[in-house]
N, C-alpha and C. Protein backbone atom coordinates (compact mmCIF):
# COMPACT_ATOMS: atom_id res chain seq x y z
N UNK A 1 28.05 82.02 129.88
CA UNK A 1 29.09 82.55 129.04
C UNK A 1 29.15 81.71 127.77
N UNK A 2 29.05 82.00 126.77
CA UNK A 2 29.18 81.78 124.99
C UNK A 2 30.81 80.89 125.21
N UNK A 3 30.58 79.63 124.43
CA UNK A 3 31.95 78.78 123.95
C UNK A 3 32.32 79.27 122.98
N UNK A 4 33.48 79.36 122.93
CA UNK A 4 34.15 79.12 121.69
C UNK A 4 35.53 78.01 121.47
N UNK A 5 35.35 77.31 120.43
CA UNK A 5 36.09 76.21 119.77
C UNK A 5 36.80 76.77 119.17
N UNK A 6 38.05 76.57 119.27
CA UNK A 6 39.26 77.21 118.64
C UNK A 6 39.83 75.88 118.20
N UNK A 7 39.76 75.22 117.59
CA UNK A 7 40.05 73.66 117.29
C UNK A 7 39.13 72.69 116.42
N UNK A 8 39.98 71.64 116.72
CA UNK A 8 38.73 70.37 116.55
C UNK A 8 38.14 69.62 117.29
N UNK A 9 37.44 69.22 117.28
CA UNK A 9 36.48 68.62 118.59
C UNK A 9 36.15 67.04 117.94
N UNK A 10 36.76 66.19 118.94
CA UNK A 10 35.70 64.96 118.79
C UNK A 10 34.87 64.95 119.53
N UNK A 11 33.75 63.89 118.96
CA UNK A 11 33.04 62.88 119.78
C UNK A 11 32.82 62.13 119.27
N UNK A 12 33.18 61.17 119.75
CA UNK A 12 32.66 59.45 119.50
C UNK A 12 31.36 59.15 119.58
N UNK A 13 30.94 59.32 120.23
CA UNK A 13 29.55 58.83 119.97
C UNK A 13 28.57 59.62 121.58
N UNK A 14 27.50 59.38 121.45
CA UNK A 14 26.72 60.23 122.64
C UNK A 14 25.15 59.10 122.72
N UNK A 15 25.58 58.31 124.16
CA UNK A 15 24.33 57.50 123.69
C UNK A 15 23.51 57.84 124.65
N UNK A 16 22.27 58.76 124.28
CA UNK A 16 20.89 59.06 124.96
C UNK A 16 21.32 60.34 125.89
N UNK A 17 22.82 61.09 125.60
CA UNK A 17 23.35 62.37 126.30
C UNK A 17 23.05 63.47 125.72
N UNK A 18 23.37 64.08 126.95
CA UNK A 18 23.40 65.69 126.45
C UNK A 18 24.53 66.24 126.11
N UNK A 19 25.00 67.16 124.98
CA UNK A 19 26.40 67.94 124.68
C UNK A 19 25.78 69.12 124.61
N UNK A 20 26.47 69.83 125.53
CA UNK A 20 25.95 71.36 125.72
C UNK A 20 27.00 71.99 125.50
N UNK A 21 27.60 73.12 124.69
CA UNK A 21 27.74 74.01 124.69
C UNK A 21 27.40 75.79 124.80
N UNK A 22 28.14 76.09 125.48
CA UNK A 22 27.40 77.67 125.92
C UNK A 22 27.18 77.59 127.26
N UNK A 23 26.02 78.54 126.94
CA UNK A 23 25.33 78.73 128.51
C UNK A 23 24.33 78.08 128.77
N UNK A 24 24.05 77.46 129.90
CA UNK A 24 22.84 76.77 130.18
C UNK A 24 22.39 77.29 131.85
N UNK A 25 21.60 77.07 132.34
CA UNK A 25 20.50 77.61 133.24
C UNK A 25 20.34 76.23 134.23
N UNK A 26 20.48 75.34 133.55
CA UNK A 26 20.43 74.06 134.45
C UNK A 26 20.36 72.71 133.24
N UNK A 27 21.12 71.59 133.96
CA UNK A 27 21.56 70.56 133.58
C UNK A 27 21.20 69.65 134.56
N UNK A 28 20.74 68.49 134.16
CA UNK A 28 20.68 67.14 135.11
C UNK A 28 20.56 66.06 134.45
N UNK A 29 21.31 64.94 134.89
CA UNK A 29 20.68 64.15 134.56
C UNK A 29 19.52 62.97 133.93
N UNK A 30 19.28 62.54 132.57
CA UNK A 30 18.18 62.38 132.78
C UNK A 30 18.31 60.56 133.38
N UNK A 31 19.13 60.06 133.53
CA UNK A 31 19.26 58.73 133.91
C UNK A 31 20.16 58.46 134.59
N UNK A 32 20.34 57.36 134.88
CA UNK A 32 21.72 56.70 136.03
C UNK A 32 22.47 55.74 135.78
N UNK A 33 23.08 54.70 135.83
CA UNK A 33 23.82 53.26 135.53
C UNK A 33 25.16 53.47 136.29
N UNK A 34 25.23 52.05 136.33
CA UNK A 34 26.44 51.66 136.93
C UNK A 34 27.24 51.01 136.15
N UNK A 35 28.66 51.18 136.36
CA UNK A 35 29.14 49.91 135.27
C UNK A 35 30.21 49.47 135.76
N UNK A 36 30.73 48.02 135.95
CA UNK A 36 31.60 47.84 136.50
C UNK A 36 32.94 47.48 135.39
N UNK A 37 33.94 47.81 135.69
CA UNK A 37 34.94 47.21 134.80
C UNK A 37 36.27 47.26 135.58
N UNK A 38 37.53 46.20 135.10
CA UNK A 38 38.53 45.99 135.83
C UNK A 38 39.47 47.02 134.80
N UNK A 39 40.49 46.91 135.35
CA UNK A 39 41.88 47.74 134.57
C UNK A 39 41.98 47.26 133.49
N UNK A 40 42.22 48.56 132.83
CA UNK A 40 42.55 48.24 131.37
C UNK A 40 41.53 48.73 130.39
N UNK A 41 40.01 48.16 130.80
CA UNK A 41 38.70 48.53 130.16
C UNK A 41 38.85 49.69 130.28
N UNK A 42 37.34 49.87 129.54
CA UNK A 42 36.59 51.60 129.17
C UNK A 42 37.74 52.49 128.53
N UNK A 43 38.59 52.14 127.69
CA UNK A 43 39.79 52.96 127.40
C UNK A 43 39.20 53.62 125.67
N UNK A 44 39.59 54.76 125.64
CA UNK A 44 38.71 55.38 124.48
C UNK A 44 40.10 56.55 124.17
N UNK A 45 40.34 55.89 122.81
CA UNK A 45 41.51 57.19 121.93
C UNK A 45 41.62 56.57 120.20
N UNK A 46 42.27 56.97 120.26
CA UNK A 46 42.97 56.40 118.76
C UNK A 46 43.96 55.14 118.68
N UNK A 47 45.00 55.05 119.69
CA UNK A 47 45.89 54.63 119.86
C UNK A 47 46.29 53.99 121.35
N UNK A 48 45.46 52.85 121.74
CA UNK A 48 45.79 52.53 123.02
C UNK A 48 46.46 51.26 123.04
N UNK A 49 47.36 51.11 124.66
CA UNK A 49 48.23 50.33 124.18
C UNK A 49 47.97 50.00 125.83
N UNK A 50 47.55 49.10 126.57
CA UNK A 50 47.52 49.05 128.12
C UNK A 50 48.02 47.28 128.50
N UNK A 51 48.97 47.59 129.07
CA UNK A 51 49.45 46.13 130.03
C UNK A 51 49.18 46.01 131.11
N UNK A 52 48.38 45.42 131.58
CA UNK A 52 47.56 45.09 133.13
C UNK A 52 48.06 43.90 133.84
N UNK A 53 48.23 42.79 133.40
CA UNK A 53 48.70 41.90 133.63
C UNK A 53 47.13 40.83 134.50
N UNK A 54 47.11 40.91 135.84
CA UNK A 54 46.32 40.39 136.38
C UNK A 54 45.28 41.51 136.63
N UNK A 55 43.67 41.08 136.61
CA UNK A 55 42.89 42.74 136.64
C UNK A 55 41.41 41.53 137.61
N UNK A 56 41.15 42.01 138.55
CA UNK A 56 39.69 41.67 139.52
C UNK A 56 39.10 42.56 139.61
N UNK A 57 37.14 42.59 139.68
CA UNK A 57 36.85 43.62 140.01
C UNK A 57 35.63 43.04 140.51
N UNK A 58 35.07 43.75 141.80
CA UNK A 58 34.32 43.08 142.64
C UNK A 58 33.05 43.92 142.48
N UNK A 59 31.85 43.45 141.89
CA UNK A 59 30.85 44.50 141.58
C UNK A 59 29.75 44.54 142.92
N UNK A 60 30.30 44.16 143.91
CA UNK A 60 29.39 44.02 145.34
C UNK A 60 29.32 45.76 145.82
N UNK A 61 28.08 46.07 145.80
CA UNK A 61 27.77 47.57 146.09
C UNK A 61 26.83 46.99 147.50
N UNK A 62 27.61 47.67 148.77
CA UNK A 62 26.94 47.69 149.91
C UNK A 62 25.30 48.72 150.00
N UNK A 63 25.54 49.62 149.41
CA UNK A 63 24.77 50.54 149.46
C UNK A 63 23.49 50.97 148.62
N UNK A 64 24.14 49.83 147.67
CA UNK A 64 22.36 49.88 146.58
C UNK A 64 22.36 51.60 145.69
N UNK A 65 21.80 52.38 146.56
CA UNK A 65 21.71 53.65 145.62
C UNK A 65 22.91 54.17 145.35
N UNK A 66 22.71 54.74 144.80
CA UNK A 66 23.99 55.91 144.20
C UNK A 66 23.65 57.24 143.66
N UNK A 67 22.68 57.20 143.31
CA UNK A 67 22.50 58.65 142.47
C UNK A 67 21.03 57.90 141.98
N UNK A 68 19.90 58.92 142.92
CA UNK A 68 18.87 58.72 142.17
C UNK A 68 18.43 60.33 141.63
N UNK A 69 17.25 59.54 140.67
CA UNK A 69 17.16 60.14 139.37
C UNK A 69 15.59 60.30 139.76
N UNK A 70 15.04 61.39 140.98
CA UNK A 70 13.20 61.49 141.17
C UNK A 70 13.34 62.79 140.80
N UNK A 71 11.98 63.34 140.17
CA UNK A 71 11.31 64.67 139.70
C UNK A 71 12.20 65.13 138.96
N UNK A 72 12.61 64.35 137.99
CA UNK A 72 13.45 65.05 137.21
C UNK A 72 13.00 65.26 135.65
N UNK A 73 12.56 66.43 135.34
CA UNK A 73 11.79 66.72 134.42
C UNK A 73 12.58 67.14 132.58
């Protein structure tokens, strides 16, 4: 089904992504990462204002994979 933008649209920035609008047939991935961050981080606007006070974050992954990325063309 065809988008339509009735507005304004940001984007900040797009690093090594895809922005699709419309119709597409198939989408994947072309990569993976992890990222760890405590409260407060990764915050993205115009106007942020965040009180956390104390923030831990434990980047111990039992499981190793998460999302792999084979035959992906």
């Amino acid at each position: 089904m065809p988008s339509i933008i009735a507005g304004p649209l940001k984007i900040n920035s797009v690093g090594g992504g895809v922005v699709n609008f419309g119709d597409a047939f198939y989408l994947s991935p072309k990569s993976a990462d992890k990222t760890n961050a405590g409260s407060g981080s990764l915050n993205t606007g115009d106007f942020i204002n965040t009180n956390t006070g104390l923030s831990s974050t434990n980047p111990f992954d039992p499981d190793v994979s998460d999302q792999n990325v084979t035959a992906n063309a």
